[in-house]
PDB file of N, CA and C in Angstrom:
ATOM      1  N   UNK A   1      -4.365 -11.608   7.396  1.00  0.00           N
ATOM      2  CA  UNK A   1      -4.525 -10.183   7.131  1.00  0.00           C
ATOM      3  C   UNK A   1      -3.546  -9.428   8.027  1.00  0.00           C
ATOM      4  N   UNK A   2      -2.605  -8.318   7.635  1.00  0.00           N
ATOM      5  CA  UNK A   2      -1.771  -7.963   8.291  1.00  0.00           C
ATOM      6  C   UNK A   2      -2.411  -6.254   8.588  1.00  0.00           C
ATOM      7  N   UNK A   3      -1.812  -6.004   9.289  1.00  0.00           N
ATOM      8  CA  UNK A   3      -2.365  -4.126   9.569  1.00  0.00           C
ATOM      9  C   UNK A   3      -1.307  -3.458   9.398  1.00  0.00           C
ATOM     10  N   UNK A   4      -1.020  -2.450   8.947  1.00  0.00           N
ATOM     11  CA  UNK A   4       0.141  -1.335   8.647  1.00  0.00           C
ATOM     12  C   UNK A   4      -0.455  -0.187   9.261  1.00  0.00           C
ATOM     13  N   UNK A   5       0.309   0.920  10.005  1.00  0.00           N
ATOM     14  CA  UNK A   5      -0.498   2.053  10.363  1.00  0.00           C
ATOM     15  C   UNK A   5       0.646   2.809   9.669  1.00  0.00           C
ATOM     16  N   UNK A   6      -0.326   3.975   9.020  1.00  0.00           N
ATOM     17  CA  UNK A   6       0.582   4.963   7.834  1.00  0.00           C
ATOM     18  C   UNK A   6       0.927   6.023   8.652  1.00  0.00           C
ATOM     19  N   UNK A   7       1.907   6.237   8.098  1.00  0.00           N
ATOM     20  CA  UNK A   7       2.454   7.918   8.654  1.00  0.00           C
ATOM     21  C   UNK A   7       2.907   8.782   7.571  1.00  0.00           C
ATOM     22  N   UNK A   8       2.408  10.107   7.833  1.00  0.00           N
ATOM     23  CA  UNK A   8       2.417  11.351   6.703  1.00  0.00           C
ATOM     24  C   UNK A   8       1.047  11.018   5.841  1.00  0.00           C
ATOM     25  N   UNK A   9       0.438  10.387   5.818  1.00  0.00           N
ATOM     26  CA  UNK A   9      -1.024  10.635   4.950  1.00  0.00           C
ATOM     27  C   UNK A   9      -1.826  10.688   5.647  1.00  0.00           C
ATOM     28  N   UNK A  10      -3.297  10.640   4.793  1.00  0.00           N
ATOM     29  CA  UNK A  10      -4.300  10.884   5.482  1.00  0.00           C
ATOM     30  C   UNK A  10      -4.995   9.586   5.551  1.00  0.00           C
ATOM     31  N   UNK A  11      -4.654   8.547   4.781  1.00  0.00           N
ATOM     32  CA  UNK A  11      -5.345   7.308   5.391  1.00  0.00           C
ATOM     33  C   UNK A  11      -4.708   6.739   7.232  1.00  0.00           C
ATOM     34  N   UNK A  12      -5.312   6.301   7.415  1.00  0.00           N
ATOM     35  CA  UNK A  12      -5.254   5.806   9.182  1.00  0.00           C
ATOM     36  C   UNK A  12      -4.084   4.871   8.859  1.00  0.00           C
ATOM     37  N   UNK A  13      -4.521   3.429   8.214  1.00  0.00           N
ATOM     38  CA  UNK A  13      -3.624   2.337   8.058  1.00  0.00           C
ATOM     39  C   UNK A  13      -4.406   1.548   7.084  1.00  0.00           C
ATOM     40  N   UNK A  14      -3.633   0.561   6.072  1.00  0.00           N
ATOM     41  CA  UNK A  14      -3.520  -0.187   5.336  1.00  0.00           C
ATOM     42  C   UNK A  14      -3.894  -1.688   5.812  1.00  0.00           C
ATOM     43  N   UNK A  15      -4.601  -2.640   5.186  1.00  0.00           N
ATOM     44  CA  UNK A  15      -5.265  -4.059   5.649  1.00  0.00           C
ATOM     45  C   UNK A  15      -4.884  -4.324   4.666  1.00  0.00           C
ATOM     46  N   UNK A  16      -4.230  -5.688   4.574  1.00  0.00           N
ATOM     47  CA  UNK A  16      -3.596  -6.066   3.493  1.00  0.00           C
ATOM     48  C   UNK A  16      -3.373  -7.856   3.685  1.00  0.00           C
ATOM     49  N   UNK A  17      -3.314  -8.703   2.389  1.00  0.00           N
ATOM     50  CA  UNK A  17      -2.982 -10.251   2.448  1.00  0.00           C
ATOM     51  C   UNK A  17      -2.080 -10.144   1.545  1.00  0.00           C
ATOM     52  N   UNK A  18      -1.054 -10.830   1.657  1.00  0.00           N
ATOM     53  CA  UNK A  18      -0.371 -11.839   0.705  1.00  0.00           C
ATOM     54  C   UNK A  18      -0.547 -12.900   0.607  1.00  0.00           C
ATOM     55  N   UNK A  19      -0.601 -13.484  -0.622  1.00  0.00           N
ATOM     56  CA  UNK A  19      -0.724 -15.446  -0.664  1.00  0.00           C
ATOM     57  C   UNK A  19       0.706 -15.937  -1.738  1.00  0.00           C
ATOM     58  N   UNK A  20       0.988 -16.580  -1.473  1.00  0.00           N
ATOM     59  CA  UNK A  20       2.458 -16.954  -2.449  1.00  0.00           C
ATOM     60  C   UNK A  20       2.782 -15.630  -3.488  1.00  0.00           C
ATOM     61  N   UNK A  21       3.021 -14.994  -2.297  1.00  0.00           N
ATOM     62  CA  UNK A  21       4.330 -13.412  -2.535  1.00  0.00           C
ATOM     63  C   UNK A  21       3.267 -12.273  -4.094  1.00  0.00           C
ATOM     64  N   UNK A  22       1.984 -12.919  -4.157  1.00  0.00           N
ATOM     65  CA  UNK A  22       1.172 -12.320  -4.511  1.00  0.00           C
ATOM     66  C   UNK A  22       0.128 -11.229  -3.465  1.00  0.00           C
ATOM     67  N   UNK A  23      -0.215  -9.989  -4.103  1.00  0.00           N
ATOM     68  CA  UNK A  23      -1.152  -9.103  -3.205  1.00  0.00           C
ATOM     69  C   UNK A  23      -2.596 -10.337  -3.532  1.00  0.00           C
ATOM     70  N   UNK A  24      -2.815 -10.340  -2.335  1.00  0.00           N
ATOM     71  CA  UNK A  24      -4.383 -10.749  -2.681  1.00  0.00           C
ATOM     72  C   UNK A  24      -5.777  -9.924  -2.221  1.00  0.00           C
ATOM     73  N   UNK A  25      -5.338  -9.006  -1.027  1.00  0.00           N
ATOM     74  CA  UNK A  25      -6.202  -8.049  -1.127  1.00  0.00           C
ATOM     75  C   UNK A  25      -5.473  -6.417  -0.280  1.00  0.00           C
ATOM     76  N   UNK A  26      -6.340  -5.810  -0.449  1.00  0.00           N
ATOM     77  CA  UNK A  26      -5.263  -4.289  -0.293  1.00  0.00           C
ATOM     78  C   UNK A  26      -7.096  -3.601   0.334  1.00  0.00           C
ATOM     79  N   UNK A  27      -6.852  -3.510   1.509  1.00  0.00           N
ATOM     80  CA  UNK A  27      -8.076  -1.614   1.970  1.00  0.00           C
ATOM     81  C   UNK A  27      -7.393  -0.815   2.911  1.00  0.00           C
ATOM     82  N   UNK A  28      -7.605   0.418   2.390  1.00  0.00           N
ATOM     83  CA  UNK A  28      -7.294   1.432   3.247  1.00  0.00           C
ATOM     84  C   UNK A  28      -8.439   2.076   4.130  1.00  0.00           C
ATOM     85  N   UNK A  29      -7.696   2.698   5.312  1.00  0.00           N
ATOM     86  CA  UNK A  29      -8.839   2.963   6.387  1.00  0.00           C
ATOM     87  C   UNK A  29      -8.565   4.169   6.342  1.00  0.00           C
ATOM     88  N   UNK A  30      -9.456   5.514   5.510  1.00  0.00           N
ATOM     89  CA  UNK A  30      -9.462   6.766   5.660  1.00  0.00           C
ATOM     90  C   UNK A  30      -8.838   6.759   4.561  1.00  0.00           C
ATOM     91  N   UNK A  31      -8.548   8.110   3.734  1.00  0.00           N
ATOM     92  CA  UNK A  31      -7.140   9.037   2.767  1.00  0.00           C
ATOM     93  C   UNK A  31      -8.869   9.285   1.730  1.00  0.00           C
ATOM     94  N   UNK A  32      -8.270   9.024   0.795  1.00  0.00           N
ATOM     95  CA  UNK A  32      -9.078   9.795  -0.895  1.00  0.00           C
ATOM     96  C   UNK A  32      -9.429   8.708  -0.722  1.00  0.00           C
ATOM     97  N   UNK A  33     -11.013   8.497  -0.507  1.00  0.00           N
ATOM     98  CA  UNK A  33     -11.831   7.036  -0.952  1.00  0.00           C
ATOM     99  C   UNK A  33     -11.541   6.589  -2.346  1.00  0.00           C
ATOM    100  N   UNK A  34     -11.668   7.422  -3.270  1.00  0.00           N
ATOM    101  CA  UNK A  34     -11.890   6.794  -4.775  1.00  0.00           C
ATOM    102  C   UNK A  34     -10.679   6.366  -5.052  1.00  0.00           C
ATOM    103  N   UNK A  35      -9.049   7.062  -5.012  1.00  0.00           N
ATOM    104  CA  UNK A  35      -8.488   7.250  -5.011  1.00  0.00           C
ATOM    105  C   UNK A  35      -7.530   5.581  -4.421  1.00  0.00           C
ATOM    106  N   UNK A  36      -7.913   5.607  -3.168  1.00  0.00           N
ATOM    107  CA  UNK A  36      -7.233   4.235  -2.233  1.00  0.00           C
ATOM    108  C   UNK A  36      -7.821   3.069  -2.930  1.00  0.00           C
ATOM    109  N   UNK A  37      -9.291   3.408  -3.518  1.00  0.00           N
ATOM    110  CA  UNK A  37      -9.920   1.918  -3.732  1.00  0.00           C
ATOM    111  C   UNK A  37      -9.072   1.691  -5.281  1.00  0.00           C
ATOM    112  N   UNK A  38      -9.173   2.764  -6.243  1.00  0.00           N
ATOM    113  CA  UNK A  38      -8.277   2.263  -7.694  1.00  0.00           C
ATOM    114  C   UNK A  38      -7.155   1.557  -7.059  1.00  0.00           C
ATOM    115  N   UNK A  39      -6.196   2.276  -6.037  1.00  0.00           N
ATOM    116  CA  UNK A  39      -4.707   1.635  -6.056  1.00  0.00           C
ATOM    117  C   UNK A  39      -5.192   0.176  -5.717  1.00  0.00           C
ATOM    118  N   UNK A  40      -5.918  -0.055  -4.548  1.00  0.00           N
ATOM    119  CA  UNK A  40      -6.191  -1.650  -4.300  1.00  0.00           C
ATOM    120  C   UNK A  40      -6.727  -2.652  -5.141  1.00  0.00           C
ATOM    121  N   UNK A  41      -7.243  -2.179  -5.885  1.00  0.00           N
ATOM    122  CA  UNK A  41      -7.996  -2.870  -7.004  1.00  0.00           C
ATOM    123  C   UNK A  41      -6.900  -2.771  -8.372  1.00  0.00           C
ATOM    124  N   UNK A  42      -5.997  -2.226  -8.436  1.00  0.00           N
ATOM    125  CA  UNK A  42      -5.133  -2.319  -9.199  1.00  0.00           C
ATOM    126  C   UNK A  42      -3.885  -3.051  -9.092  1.00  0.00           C
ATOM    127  N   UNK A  43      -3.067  -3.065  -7.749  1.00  0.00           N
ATOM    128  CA  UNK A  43      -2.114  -3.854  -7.227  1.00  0.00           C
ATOM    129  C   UNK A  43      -3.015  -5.785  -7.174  1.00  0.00           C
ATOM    130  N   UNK A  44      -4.232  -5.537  -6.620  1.00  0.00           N
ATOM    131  CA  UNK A  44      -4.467  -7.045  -6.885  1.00  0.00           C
ATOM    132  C   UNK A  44      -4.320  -7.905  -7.571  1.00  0.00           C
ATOM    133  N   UNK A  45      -3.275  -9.029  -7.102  1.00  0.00           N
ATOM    134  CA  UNK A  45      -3.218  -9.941  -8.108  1.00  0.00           C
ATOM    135  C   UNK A  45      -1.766  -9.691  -8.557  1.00  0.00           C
ATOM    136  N   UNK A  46      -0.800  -8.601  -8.354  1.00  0.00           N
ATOM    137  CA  UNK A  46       0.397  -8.087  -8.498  1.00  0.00           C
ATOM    138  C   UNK A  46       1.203  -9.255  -7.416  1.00  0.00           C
ATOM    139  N   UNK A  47       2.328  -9.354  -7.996  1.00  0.00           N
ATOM    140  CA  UNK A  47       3.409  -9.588  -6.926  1.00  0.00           C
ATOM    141  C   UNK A  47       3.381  -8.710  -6.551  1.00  0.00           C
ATOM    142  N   UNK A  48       4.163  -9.262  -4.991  1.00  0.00           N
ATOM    143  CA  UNK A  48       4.633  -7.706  -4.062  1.00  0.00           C
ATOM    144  C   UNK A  48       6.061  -6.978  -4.734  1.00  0.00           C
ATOM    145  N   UNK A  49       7.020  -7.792  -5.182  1.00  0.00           N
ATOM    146  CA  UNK A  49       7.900  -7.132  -5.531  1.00  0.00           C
ATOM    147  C   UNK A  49       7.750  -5.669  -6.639  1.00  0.00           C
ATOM    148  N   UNK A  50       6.383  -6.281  -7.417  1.00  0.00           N
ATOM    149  CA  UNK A  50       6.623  -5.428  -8.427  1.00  0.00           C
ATOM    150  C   UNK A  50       5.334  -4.047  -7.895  1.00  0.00           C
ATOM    151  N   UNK A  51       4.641  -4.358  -7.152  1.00  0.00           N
ATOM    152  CA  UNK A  51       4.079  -3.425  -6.734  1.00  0.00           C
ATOM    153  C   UNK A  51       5.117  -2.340  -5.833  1.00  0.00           C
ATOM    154  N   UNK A  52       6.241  -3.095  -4.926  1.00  0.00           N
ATOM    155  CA  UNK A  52       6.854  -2.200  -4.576  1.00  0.00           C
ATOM    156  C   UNK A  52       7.805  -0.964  -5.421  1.00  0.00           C
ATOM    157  N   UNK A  53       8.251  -1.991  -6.626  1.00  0.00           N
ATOM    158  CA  UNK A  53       9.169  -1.341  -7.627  1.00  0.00           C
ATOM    159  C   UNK A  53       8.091  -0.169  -8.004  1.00  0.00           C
ATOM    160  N   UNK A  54       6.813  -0.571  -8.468  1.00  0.00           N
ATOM    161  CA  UNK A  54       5.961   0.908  -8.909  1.00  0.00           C
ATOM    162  C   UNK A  54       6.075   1.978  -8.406  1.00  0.00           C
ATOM    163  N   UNK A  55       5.499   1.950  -6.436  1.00  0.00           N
ATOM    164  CA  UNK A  55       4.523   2.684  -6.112  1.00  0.00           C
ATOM    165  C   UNK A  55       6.128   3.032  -4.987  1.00  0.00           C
ATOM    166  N   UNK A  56       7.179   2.504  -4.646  1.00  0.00           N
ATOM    167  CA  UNK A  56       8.155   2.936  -3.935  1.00  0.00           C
ATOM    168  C   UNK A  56       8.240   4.675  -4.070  1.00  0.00           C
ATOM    169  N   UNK A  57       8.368   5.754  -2.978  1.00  0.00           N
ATOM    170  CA  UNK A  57       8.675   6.775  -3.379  1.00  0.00           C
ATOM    171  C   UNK A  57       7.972   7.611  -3.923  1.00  0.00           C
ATOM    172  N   UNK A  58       6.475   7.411  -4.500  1.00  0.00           N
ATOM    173  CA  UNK A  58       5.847   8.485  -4.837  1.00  0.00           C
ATOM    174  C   UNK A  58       4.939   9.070  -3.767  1.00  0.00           C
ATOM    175  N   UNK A  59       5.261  10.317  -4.098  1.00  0.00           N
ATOM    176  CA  UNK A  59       5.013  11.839  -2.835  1.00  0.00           C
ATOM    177  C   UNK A  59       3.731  12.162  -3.305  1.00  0.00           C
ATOM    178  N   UNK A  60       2.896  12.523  -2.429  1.00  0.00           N
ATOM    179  CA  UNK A  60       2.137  13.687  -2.355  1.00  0.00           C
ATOM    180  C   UNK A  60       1.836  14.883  -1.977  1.00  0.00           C
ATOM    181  N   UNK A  61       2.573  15.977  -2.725  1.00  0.00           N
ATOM    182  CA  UNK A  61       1.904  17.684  -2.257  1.00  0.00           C
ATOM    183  C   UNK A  61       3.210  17.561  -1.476  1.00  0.00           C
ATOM    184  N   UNK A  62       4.645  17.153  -1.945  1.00  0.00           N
ATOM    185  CA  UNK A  62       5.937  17.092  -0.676  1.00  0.00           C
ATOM    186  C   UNK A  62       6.178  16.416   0.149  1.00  0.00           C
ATOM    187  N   UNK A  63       4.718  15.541   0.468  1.00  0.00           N
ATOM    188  CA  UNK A  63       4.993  15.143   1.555  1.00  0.00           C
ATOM    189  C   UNK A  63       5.964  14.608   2.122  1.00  0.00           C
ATOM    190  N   UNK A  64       6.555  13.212   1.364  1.00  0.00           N
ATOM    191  CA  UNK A  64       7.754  13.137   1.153  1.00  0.00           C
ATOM    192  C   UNK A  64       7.513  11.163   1.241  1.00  0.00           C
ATOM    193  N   UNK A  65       6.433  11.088   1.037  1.00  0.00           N
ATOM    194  CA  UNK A  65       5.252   9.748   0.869  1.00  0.00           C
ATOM    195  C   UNK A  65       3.817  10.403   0.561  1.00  0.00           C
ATOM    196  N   UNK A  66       3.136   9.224   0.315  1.00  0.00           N
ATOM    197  CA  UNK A  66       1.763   9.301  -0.648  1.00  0.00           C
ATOM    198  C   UNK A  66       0.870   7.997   0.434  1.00  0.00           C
ATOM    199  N   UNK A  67      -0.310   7.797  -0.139  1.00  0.00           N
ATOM    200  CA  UNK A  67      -0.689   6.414   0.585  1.00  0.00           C
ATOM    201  C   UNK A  67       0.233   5.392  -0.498  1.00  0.00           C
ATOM    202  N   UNK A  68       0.062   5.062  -2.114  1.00  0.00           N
ATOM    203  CA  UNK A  68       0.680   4.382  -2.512  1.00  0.00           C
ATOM    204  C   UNK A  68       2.014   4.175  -2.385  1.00  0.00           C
ATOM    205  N   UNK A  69       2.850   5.202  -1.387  1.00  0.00           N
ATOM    206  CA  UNK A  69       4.593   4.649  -1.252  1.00  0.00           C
ATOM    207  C   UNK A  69       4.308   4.040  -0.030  1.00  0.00           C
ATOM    208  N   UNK A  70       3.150   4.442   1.108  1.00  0.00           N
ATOM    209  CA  UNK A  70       3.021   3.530   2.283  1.00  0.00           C
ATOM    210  C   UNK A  70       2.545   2.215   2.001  1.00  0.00           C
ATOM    211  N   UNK A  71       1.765   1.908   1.346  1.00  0.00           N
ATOM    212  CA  UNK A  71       1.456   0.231   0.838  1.00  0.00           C
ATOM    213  C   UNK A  71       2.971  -0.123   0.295  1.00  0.00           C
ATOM    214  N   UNK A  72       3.617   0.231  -0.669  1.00  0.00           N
ATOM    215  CA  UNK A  72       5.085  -0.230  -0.790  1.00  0.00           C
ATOM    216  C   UNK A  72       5.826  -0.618   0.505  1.00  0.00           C
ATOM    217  N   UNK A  73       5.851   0.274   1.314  1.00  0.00           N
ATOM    218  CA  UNK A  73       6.526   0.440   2.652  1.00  0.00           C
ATOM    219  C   UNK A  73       6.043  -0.987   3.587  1.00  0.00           C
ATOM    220  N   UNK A  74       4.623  -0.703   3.379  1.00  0.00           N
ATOM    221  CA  UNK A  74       4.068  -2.082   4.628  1.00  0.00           C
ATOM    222  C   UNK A  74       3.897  -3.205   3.780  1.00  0.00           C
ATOM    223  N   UNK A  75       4.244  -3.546   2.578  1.00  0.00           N
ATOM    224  CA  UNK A  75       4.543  -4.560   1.611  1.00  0.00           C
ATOM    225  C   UNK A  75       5.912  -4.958   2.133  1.00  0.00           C
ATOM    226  N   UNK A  76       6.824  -3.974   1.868  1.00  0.00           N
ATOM    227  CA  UNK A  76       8.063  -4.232   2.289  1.00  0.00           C
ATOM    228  C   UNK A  76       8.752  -4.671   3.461  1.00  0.00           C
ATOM    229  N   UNK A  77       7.823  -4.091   5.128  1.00  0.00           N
ATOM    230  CA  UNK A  77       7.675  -4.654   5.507  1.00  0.00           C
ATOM    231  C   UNK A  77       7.185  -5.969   6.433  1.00  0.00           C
ATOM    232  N   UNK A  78       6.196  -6.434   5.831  1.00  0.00           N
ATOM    233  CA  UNK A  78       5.303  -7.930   5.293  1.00  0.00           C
ATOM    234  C   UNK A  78       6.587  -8.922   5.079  1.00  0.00           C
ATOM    235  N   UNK A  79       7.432  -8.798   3.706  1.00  0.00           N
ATOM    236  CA  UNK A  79       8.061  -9.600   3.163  1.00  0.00           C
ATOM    237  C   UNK A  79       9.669  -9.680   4.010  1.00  0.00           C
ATOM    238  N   UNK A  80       9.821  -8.393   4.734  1.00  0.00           N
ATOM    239  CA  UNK A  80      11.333  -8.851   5.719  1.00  0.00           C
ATOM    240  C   UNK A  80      11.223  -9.568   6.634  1.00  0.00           C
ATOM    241  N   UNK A  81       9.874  -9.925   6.943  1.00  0.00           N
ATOM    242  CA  UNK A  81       9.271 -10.773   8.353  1.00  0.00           C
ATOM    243  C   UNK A  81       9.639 -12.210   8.182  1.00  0.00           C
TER     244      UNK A  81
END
Protein backbone atom coordinates (compact mmCIF):
# COMPACT_ATOMS: atom_id res chain seq x y z
CA UNK A 1 0.00 0.00 0.00
CA UNK A 2 1.60 3.22 -0.97
CA UNK A 3 0.49 6.84 0.57
CA UNK A 4 0.34 9.97 -1.68
CA UNK A 5 -0.34 13.28 0.18
CA UNK A 6 -2.49 15.65 -2.22
CA UNK A 7 -1.97 19.16 -2.78
CA UNK A 8 -4.68 21.78 -3.96
CA UNK A 9 -7.72 19.56 -2.86
CA UNK A 10 -9.56 18.84 -0.18
CA UNK A 11 -8.82 15.22 0.29
CA UNK A 12 -5.68 14.83 2.85
CA UNK A 13 -3.95 11.93 0.72
CA UNK A 14 -4.63 8.98 -1.44
CA UNK A 15 -3.95 4.96 -0.21
CA UNK A 16 -3.47 3.14 -3.02
CA UNK A 17 -2.05 -0.73 -4.43
CA UNK A 18 -0.87 -1.75 -7.58
CA UNK A 19 -0.51 -5.50 -8.51
CA UNK A 20 0.97 -6.27 -12.09
CA UNK A 21 0.66 -2.45 -13.26
CA UNK A 22 -3.09 -2.99 -12.41
CA UNK A 23 -5.04 -0.50 -9.68
CA UNK A 24 -6.08 -2.93 -7.14
CA UNK A 25 -7.33 -0.68 -4.62
CA UNK A 26 -7.73 3.27 -4.47
CA UNK A 27 -9.14 5.34 -0.74
CA UNK A 28 -9.06 8.69 -0.21
CA UNK A 29 -8.62 10.37 3.20
CA UNK A 30 -11.05 13.44 3.32
CA UNK A 31 -12.39 15.55 -0.24
CA UNK A 32 -16.32 14.68 -1.47
CA UNK A 33 -16.99 11.25 0.26
CA UNK A 34 -19.42 10.06 -2.45
CA UNK A 35 -17.59 11.53 -4.96
CA UNK A 36 -13.74 9.89 -4.02
CA UNK A 37 -15.49 6.52 -3.34
CA UNK A 38 -17.17 6.39 -7.30
CA UNK A 39 -13.56 7.40 -8.65
CA UNK A 40 -12.02 4.36 -6.54
CA UNK A 41 -14.43 1.98 -7.28
CA UNK A 42 -14.27 2.87 -10.82
CA UNK A 43 -10.43 2.96 -11.60
CA UNK A 44 -10.40 -0.63 -9.89
CA UNK A 45 -9.21 -3.17 -11.79
CA UNK A 46 -7.92 -0.39 -14.49
CA UNK A 47 -4.36 -0.37 -15.55
CA UNK A 48 -2.49 2.46 -14.25
CA UNK A 49 -1.60 3.69 -17.55
CA UNK A 50 -5.00 4.10 -18.63
CA UNK A 51 -6.34 5.51 -15.54
CA UNK A 52 -3.66 8.08 -15.86
CA UNK A 53 -4.53 8.86 -19.61
CA UNK A 54 -8.33 9.53 -18.17
CA UNK A 55 -8.15 11.37 -15.07
CA UNK A 56 -4.52 13.34 -16.03
CA UNK A 57 -5.40 17.15 -15.78
CA UNK A 58 -8.85 17.41 -14.76
CA UNK A 59 -9.45 20.69 -12.56
CA UNK A 60 -11.73 21.55 -10.11
CA UNK A 61 -13.45 25.14 -9.66
CA UNK A 62 -9.60 26.32 -11.38
CA UNK A 63 -7.95 24.79 -9.23
CA UNK A 64 -5.63 23.77 -11.55
CA UNK A 65 -6.02 19.79 -10.20
CA UNK A 66 -9.05 17.86 -8.87
CA UNK A 67 -8.63 14.73 -6.44
CA UNK A 68 -8.94 12.56 -9.72
CA UNK A 69 -5.74 14.40 -11.53
CA UNK A 70 -3.97 13.75 -7.97
CA UNK A 71 -4.56 9.87 -8.10
CA UNK A 72 -3.12 10.24 -11.81
CA UNK A 73 -0.23 12.18 -10.32
CA UNK A 74 0.52 9.57 -7.33
CA UNK A 75 -0.13 6.72 -9.96
CA UNK A 76 2.42 8.34 -11.91
CA UNK A 77 4.45 8.64 -9.36
CA UNK A 78 4.14 4.82 -8.04
CA UNK A 79 5.19 3.67 -11.58
CA UNK A 80 8.64 6.07 -11.99
CA UNK A 81 9.83 4.30 -8.78
Amino acid sequence: MAVYKTKGVCSRSIEFEIENDTVKSVKFNGGCNGNTQGIASLVKGMKVDEVIARLKGTDCNGRGTSCPDQLARALEEAKAQ
